[in-house]
Protein backbone atom coordinates (compact mmCIF):
# COMPACT_ATOMS: atom_id res chain seq x y z
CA UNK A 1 -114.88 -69.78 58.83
CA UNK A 2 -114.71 -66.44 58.20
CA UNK A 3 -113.74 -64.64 55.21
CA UNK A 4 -111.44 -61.78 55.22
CA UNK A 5 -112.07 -58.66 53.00
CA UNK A 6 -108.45 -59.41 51.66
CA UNK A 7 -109.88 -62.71 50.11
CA UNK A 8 -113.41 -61.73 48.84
CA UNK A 9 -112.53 -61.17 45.03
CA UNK A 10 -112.85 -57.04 44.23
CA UNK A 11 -115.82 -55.91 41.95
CA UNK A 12 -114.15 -54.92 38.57
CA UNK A 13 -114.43 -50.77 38.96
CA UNK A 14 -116.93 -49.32 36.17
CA UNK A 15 -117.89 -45.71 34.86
CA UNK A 16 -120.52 -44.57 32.73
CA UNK A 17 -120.27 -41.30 31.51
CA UNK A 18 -123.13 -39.17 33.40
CA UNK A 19 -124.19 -41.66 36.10
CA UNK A 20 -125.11 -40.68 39.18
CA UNK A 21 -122.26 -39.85 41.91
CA UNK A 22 -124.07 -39.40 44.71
CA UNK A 23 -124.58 -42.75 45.96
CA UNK A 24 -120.38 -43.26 45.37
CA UNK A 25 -118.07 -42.84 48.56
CA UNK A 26 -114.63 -41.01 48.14
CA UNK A 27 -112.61 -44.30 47.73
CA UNK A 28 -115.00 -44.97 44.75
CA UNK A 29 -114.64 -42.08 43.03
CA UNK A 30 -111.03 -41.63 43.10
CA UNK A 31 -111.14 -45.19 41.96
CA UNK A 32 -113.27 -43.86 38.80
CA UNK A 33 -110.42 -41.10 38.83
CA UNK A 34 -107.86 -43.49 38.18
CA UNK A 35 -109.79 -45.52 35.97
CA UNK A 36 -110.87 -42.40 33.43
CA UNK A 37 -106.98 -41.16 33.46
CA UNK A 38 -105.69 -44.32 32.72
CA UNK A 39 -108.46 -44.40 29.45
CA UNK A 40 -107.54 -40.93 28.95
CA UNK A 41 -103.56 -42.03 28.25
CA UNK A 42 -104.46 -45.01 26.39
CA UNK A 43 -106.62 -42.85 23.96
CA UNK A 44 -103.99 -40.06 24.13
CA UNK A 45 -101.32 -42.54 22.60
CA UNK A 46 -103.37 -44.31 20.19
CA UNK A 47 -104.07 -40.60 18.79
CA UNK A 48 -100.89 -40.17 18.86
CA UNK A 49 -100.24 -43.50 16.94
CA UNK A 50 -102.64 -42.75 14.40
CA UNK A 51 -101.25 -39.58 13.55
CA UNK A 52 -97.90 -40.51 13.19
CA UNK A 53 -99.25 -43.08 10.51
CA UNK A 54 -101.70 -40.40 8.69
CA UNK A 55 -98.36 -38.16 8.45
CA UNK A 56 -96.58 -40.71 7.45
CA UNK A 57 -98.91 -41.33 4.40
CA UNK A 58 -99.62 -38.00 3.76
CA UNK A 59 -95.67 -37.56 3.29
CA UNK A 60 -95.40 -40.64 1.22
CA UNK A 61 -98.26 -39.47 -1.38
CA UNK A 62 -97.02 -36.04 -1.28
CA UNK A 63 -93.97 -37.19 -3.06
């Protein structure tokens, strides 16, 4: 029986900064792309969370 490339489980997408490309095709590396902006948001908002706290204090001792 043969197995379709629908079934065969996907290999989890990984980047290190400053590996090499070259060996990547397209679909990989605008899998990377996606992968890198998604981390990009996630860090953007947890900067964001942190400094709405840090204001927050700094407001709060300031009084």
């Amino acid at each position: 029986m043969a197995i379709d490339d629908d079934d065969k489980p996907k290999k989890k997408v990984s980047h290190e900064i400053g590996q090499d490309l070259s060996l990547l095709s397209v679909e990989e590396l605008a899998d990377r792309i996606a992968l890198l902006n998604g981390e990009i948001t996630r860090l953007q908002s947890s900067m964001t969370l942190k400094r709405a706290t840090r204001d927050a204090a700094d407001r709060f001792f300031k009084s």
